[in-house]
Protein backbone atom coordinates (compact mmCIF):
# COMPACT_ATOMS: atom_id res chain seq x y z
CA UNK A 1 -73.89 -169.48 59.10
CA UNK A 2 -74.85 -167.95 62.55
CA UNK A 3 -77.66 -169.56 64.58
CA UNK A 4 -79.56 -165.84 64.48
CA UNK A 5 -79.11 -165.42 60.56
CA UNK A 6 -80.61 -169.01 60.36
CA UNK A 7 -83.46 -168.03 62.52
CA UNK A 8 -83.98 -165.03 60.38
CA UNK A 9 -84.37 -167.07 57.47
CA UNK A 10 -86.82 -169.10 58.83
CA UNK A 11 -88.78 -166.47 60.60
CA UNK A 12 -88.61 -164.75 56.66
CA UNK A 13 -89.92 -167.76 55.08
CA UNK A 14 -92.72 -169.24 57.80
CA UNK A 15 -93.87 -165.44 57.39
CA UNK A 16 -94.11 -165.60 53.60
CA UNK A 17 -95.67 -168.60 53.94
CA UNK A 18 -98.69 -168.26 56.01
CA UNK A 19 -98.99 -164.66 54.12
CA UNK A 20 -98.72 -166.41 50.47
CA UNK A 21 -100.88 -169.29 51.54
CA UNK A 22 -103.47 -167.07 53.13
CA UNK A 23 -103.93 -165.59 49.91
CA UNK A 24 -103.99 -168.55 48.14
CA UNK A 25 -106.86 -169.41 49.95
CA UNK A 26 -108.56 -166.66 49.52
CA UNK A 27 -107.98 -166.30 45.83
CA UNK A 28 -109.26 -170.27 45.69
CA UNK A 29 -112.31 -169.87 47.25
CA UNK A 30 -114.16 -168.60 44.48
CA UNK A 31 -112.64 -170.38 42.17
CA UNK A 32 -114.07 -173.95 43.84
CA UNK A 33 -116.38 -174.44 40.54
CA UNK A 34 -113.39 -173.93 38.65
CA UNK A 35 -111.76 -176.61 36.29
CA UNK A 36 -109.03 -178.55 37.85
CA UNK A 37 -106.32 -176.97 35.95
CA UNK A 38 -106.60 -173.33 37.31
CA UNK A 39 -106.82 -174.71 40.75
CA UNK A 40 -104.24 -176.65 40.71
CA UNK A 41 -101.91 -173.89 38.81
CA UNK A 42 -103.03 -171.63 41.97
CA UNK A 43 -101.25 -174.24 44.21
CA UNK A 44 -98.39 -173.94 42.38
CA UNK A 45 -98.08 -170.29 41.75
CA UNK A 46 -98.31 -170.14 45.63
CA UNK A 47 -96.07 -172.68 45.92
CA UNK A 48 -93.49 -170.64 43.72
CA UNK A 49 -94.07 -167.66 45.51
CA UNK A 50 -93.35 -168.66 48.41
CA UNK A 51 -89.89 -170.07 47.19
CA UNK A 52 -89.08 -166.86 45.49
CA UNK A 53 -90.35 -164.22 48.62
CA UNK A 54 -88.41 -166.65 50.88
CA UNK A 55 -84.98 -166.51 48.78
CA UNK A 56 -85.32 -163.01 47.97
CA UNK A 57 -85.66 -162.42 51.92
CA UNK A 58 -82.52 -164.37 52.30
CA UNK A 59 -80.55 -163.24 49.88
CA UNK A 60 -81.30 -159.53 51.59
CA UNK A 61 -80.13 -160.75 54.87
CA UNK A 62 -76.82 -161.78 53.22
CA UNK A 63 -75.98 -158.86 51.70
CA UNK A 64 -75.37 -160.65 48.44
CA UNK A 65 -74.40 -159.22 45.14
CA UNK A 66 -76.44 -157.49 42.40
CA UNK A 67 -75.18 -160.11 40.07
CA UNK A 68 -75.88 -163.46 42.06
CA UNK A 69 -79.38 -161.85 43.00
CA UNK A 70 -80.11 -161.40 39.03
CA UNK A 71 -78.90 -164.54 38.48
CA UNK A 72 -81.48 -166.15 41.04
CA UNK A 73 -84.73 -164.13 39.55
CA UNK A 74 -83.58 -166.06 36.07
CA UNK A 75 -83.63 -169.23 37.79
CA UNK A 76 -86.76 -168.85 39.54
CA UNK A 77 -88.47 -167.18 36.41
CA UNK A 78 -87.66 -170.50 34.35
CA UNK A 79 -88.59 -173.14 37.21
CA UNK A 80 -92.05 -171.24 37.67
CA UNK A 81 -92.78 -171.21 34.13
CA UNK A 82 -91.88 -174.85 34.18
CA UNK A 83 -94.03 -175.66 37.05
CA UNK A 84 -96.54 -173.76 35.94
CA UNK A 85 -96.55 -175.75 32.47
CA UNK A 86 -96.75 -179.12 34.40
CA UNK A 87 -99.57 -178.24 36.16
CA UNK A 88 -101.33 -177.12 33.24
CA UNK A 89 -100.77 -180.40 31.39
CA UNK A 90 -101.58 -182.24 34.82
CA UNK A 91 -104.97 -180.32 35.28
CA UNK A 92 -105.57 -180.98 31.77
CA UNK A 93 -105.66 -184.47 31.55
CA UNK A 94 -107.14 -184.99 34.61
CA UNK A 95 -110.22 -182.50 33.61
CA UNK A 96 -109.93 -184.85 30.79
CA UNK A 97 -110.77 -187.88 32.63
CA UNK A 98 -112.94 -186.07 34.93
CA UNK A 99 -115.25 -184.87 31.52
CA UNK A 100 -115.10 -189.01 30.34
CA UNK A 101 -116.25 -189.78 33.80
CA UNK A 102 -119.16 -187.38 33.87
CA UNK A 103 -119.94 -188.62 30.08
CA UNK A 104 -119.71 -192.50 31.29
CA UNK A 105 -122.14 -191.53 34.52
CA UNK A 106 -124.90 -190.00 31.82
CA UNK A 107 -124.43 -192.63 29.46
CA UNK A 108 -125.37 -195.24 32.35
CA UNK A 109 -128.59 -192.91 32.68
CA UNK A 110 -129.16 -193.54 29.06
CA UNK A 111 -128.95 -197.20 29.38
CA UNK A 112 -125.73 -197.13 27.86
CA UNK A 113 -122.29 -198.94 28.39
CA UNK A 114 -119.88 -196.25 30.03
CA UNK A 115 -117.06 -196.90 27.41
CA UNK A 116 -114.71 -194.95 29.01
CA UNK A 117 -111.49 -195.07 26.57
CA UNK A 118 -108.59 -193.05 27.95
CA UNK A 119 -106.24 -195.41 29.18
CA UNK A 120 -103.88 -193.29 31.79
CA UNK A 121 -105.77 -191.91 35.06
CA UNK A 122 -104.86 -191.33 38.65
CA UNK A 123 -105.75 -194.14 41.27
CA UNK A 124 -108.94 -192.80 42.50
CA UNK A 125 -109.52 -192.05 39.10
CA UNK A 126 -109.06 -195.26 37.66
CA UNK A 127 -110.96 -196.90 40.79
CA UNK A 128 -114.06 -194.61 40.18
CA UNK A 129 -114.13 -195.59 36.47
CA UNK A 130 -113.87 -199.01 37.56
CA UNK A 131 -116.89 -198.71 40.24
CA UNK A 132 -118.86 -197.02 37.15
CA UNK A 133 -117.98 -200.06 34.59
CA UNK A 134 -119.18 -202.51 37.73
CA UNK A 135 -122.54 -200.21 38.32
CA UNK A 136 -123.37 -200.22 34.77
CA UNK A 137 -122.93 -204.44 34.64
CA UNK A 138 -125.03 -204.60 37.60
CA UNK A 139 -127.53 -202.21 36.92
CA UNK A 140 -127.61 -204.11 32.94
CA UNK A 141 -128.14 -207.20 34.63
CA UNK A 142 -131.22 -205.40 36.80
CA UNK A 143 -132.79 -204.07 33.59
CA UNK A 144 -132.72 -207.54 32.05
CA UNK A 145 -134.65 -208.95 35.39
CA UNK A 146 -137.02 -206.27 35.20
CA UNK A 147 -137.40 -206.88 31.66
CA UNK A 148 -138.14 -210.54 32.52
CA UNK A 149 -140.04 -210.32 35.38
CA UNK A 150 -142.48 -207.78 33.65
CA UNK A 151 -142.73 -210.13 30.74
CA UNK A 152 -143.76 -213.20 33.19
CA UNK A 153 -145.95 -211.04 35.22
CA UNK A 154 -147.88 -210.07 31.71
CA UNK A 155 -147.97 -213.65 30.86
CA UNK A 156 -148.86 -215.20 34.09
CA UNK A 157 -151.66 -212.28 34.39
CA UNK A 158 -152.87 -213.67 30.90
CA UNK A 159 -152.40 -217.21 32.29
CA UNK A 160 -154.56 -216.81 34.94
CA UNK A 161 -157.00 -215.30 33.22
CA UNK A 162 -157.41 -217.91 30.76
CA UNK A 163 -157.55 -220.46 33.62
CA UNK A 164 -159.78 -218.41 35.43
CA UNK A 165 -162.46 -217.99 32.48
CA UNK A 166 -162.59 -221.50 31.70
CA UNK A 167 -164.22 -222.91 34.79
CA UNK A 168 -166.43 -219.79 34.91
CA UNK A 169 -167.78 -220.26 31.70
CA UNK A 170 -168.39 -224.07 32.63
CA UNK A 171 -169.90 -223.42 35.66
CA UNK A 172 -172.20 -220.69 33.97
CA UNK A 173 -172.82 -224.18 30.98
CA UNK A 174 -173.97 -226.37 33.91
CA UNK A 175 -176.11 -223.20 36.09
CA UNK A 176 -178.01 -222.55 32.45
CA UNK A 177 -178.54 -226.17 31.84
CA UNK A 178 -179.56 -226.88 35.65
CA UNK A 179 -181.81 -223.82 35.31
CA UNK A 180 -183.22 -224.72 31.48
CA UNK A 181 -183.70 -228.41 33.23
CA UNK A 182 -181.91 -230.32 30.89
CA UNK A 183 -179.72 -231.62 33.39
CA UNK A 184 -179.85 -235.11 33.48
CA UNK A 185 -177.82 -235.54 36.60
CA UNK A 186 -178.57 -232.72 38.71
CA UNK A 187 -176.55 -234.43 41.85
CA UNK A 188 -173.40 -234.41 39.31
CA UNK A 189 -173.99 -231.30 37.99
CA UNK A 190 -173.75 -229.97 41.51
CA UNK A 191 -170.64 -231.41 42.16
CA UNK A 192 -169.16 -230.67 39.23
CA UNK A 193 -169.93 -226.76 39.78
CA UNK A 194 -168.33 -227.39 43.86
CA UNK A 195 -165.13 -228.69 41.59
CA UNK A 196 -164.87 -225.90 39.67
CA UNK A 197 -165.41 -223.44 42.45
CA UNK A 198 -162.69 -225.27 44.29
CA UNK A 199 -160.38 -224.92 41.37
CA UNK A 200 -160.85 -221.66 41.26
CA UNK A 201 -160.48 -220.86 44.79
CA UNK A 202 -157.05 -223.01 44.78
CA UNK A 203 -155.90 -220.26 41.89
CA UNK A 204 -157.18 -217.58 43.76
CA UNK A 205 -154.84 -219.29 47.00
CA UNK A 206 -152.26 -219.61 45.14
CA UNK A 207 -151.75 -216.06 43.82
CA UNK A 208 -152.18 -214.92 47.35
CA UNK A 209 -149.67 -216.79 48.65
CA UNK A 210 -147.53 -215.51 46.13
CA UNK A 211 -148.09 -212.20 46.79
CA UNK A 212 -146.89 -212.65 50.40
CA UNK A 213 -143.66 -214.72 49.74
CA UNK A 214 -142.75 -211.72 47.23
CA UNK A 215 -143.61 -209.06 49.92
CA UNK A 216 -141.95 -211.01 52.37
CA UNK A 217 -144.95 -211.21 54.58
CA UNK A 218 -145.29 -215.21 54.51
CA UNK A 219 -146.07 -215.92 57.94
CA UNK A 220 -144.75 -218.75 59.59
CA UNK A 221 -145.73 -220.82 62.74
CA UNK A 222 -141.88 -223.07 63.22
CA UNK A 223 -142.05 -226.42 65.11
CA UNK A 224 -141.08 -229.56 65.06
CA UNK A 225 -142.41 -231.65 62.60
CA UNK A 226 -141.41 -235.26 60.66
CA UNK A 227 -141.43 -234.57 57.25
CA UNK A 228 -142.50 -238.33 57.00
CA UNK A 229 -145.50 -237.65 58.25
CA UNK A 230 -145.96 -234.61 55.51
CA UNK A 231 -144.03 -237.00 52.54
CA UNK A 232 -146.91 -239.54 53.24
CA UNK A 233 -149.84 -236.63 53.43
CA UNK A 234 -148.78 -235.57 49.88
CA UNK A 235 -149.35 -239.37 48.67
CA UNK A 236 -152.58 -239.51 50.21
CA UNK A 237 -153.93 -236.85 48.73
CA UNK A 238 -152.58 -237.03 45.80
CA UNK A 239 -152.51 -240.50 45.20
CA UNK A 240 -156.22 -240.62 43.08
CA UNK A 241 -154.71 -237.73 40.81
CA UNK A 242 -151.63 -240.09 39.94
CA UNK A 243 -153.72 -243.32 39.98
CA UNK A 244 -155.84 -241.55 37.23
CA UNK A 245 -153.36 -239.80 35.55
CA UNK A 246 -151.68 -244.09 35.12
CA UNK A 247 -148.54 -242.91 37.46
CA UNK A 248 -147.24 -245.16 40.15
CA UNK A 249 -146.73 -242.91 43.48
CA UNK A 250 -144.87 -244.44 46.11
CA UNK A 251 -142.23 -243.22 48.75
CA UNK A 252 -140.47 -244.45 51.25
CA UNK A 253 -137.36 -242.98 53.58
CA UNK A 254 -136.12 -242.46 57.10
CA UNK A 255 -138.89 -242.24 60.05
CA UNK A 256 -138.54 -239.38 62.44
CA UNK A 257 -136.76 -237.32 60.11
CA UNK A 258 -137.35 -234.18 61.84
CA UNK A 259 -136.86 -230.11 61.13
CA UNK A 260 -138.34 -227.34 62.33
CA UNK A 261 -141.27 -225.99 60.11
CA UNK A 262 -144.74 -225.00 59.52
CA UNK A 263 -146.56 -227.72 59.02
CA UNK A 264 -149.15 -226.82 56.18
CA UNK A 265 -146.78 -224.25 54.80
CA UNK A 266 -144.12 -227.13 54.18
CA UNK A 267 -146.73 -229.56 53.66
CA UNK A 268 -148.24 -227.42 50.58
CA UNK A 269 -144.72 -227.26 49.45
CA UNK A 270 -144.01 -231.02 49.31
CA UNK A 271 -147.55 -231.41 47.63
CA UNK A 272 -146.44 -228.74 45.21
CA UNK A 273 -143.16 -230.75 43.98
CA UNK A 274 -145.36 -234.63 43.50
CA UNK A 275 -147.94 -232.75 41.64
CA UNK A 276 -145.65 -231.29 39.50
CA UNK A 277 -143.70 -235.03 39.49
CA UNK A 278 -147.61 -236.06 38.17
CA UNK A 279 -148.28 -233.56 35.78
CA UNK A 280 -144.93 -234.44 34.05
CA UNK A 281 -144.56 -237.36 34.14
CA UNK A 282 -145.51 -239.93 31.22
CA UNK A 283 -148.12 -242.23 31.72
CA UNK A 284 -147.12 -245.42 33.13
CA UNK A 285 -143.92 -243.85 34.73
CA UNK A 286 -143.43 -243.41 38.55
CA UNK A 287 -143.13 -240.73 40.88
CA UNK A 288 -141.06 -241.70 43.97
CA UNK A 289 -141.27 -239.83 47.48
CA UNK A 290 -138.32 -240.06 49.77
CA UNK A 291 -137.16 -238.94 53.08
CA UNK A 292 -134.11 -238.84 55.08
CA UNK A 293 -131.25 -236.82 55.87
CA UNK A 294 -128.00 -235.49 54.15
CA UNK A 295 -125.75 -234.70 57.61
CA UNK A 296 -127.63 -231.89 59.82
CA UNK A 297 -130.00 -231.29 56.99
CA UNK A 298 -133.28 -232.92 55.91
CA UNK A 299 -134.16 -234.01 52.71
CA UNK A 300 -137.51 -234.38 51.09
CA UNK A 301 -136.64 -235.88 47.43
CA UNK A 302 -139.42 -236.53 44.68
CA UNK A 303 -137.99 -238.34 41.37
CA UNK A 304 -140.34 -238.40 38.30
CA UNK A 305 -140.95 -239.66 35.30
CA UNK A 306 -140.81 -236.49 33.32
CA UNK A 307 -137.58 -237.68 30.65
CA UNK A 308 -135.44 -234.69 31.92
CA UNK A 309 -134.91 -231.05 31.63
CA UNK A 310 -132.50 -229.55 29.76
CA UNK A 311 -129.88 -227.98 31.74
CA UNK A 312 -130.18 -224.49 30.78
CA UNK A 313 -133.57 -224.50 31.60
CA UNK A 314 -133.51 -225.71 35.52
CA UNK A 315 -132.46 -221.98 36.51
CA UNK A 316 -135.39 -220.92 35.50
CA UNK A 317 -138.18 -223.33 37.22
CA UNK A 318 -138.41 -221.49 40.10
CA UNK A 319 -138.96 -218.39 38.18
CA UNK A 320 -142.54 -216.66 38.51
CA UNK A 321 -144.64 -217.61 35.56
CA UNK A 322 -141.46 -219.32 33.61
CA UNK A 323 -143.12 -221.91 30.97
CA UNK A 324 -140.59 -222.93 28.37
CA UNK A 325 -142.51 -225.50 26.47
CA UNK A 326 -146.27 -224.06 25.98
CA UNK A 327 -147.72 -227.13 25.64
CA UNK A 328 -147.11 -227.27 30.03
CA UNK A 329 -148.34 -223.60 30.56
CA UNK A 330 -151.73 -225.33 30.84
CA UNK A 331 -152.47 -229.24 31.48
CA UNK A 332 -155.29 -231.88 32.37
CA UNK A 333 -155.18 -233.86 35.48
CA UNK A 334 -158.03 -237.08 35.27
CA UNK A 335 -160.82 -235.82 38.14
CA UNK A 336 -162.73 -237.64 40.55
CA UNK A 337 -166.32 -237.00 39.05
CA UNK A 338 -167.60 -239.05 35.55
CA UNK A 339 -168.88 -237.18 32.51
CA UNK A 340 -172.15 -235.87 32.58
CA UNK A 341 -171.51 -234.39 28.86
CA UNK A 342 -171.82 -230.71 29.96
CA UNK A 343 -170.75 -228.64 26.66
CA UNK A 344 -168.24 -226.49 26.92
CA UNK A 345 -167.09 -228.16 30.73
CA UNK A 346 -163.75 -229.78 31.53
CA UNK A 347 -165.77 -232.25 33.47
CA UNK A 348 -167.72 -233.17 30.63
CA UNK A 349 -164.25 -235.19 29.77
CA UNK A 350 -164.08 -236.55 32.98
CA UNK A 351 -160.85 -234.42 33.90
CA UNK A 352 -160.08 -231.67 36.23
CA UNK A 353 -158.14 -228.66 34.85
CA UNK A 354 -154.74 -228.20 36.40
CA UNK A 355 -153.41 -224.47 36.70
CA UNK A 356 -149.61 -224.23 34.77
CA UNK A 357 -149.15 -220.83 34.93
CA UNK A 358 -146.21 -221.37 36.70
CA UNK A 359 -146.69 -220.48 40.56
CA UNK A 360 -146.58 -223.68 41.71
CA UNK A 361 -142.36 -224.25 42.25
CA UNK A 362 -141.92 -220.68 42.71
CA UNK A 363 -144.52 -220.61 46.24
CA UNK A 364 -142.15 -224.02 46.93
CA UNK A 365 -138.94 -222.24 46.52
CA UNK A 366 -140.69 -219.30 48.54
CA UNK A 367 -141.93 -220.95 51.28
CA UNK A 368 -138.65 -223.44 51.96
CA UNK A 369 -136.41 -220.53 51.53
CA UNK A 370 -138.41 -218.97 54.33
CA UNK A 371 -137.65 -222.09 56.29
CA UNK A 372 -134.14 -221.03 56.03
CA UNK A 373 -133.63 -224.42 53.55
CA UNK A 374 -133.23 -225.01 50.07
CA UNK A 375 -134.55 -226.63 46.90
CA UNK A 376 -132.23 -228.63 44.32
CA UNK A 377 -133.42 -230.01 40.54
CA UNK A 378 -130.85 -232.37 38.81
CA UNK A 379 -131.84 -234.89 36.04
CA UNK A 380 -131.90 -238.67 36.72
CA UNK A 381 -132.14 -241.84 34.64
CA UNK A 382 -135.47 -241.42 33.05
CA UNK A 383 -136.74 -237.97 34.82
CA UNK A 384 -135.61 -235.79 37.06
CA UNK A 385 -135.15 -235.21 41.22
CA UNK A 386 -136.38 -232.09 43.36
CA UNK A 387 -135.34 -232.26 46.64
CA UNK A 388 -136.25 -230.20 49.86
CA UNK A 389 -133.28 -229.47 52.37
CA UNK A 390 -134.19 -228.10 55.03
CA UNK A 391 -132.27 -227.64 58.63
CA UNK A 392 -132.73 -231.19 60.64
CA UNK A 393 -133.64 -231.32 64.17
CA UNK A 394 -133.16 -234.79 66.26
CA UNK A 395 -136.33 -236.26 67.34
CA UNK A 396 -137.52 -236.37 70.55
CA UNK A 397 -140.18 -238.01 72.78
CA UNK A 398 -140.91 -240.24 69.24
CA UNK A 399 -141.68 -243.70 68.93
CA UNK A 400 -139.03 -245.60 67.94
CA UNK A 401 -137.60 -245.98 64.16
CA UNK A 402 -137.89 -249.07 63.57
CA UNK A 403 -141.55 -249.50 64.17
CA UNK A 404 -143.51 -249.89 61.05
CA UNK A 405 -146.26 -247.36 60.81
CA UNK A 406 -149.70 -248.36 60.73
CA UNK A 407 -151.44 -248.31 56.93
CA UNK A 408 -154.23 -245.41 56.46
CA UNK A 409 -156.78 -246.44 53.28
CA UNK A 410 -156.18 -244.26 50.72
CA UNK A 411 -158.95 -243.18 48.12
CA UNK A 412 -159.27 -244.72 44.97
CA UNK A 413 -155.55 -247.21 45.20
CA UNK A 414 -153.99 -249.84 47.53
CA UNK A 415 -151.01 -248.42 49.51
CA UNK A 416 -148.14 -249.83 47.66
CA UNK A 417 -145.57 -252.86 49.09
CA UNK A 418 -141.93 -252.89 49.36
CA UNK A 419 -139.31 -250.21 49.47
CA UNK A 420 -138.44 -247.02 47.43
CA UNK A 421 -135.80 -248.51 44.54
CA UNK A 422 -135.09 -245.04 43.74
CA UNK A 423 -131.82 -244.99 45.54
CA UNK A 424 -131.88 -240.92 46.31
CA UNK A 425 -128.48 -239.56 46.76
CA UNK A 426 -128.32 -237.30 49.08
CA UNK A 427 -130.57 -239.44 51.58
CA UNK A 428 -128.45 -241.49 54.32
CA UNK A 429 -129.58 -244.71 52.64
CA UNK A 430 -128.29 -246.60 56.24
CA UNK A 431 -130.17 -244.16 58.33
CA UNK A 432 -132.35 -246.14 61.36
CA UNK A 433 -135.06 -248.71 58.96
CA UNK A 434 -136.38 -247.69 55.44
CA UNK A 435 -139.89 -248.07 55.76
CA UNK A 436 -142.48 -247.73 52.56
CA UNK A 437 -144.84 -244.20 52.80
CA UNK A 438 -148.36 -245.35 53.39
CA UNK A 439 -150.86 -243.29 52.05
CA UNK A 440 -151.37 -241.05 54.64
CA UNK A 441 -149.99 -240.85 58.03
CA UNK A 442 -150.13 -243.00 61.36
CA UNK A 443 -152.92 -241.50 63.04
């Protein structure tokens, strides 16, 4: 063949080409809402014609018989219709898949699994059925959370409540027997109403901070702080509510174990996780406060007396409002004042009611997890551990380890002698000198 007959050719089909696809174009434009299967038999069509205007051009040029030319059209005739056929059954089945995908997207709006069934479909396809499946797991899984969440915030609402009427109708007991002058110990009866208006005001504190750590608004002031000082705040105050409620509260730990916190953010925390230890515990158990490191991290552990929790349940005790067992969704702590036999008071028992609606570990996971740390549960012999990690700093400018910190007096108990037999893991146990938390810090 000549170079200028092959040119011709070429010329003959680039022009039937951009003529043919042109069309094409034109004839898909308003067809873009159409199914799948007419567009894609408008490809091919195009496609064909442009095979059969190009070979009937070149067949011209050459000057070829009548016969071979007829012969050609039959050809062509039976490979369009065969195209033609395989892009019908293409377009079909993939408007096929394209209708269950549609169906599986509205049956996710309905809260329903996708079920998609048919088993052959294109890559993107198949990877957009996929993504659905995964969105419909995920979005399951977020409807089961919501479900939760709304059912603790009904019950933690009805919690609080409770625990908020109770004091208020002792307070109004004492106010109508102060004001009726039947009060025999008017002094008590005054401090008794203080107590309950702190108790309420701790609840009321409590929700608050709450409320922040879930808007992620919990405002923190970071510096460097030992958490021994805050391990052996927590015993000090706490130590009358455990020497009343018969539990043994000791500590003892690593001096200068440093991080970088908040101080009464963290320290709320770690008084958080030994009142829980005391509320838990069985009488006559102990409650044991330690403090060290694990590696670059520090560790604030508190072991209890509490007999264990079951393992499916320790997921869940950070959880707003969780109470498994409802005989903990509300208990009572001994109290510092005597009975003045107030009807209808929590006082008038000589005991001080503790909230358990279940805010308590979830502010400590809140505020820790704001410190960029973490908080562990895993049972022990006898009870079970929480410990604190948070990120360790080295001390600096600090008196030195090994010096044994002076004893602060705390209210109603002796500090206690000797070290921590605990034996934490996760707390270097050959870090600098184990010392024994005093009540209270070194001032």
């Amino acid at each position: 063949m000549q170079t200028s007959e092959l040119l011709t050719i070429i010329g003959w089909a680039v022009a039937w080409g951009a003529v043919i696809g042109a069309a094409s174009l034109l004839v898909l434009k308003p067809l873009r809402q159409a199914s799948f299967a007419v567009q894609i038999c408008v490809v091919v069509l195009a496609a064909v014609a442009v095979l059969i205007a190009g070979m009937v051009s070149a067949f011209n040029a050459m000057f070829i018989s009548a016969r071979d030319l007829e012969v050609m059209w039959y050809v062509l005739a039976v490979a369009s219709a065969v195209a033609v056929a395989i892009a019908l059954v293409l377009g079909s089945r993939v408007s096929q898949n394209a209708k269950e995908l549609v169906e599986a997207a509205r049956s996710i709006g309905r809260g329903e699994s996708p079920g998609i069934q048919s088993p052959v479909m294109s890559h993107e396809l198949a990877a957009l059925a996929a993504e659905l499946e995964s969105s419909s797991r995920k979005l399951e899984a977020s409807r089961q959370r919501e479900a939760a969440v709304e059912s603790a915030r009904r019950e933690l609402v009805s919690w609080i409540s409770h625990d908020l009427r109770t004091p208020l109708a002792s307070m109004r007991a004492m106010a109508e027997a102060l004001e009726d002058g039947m009060a025999a110990d008017v002094p008590g009866y005054y401090r008794k109403i203080i107590a309950q208006t702190d108790l309420m005001a701790g609840m009321v504190n409590d929700l608050l901070e709450l409320s922040k750590i879930h808007a992620g608004t919990l405002r923190l002031k970071a510096e460097p702080l030992d958490l021994y000082d805050l391990a052996s705040d927590a015993i000090a105050d706490l130590a009358a509510v455990a020497e009343r409620h018969g539990i043994t509260l000791d500590g003892g730990g690593q001096r200068e174990c440093m991080a970088l916190a908040d101080g009464p953010a963290m320290g709320r925390a770690i008084r958080n996780v030994v009142l829980n230890a005391i509320v838990h515990s069985a009488p006559g158990s102990r409650v044991t406060v330690q403090v060290g490191r694990d590696g670059d991290r520090a560790v604030v552990a508190v072991t209890d007396g509490c007999g264990g929790i079951p393992e499916e349940d320790i997921p869940h005790l950070f959880e707003t409002g969780w109470q498994k067992d409802p005989a903990r969704r509300s208990g009572r702590l001994p109290g510092p004042y005597d009975a003045a036999g107030v009807p209808g008071s929590d006082a008038a028992a000589g005991t001080l009611r503790f909230s358990g609606a279940g805010v308590g570990l979830s502010i400590v996971a809140g505020i820790v997890a704001a410190h960029q740390g973490s908080v562990t549960v895993e049972n022990v012999d006898g009870g079970c551990r929480f410990s604190l990690l948070l990120p360790g700093q080295e001390p600096q400018g600090r008196e030195s380890p090994g010096q044994e910190p002076p004893e602060r007096e705390s209210p109603g108990r002796e500090s206690p002698d000797g070290n921590s037999s605990d034996g934490t893991p996760g707390v270097a146990p050959g870090a600098a000198t184990d010392h024994q938390l005093r009540a209270g810090r070194p001032r």
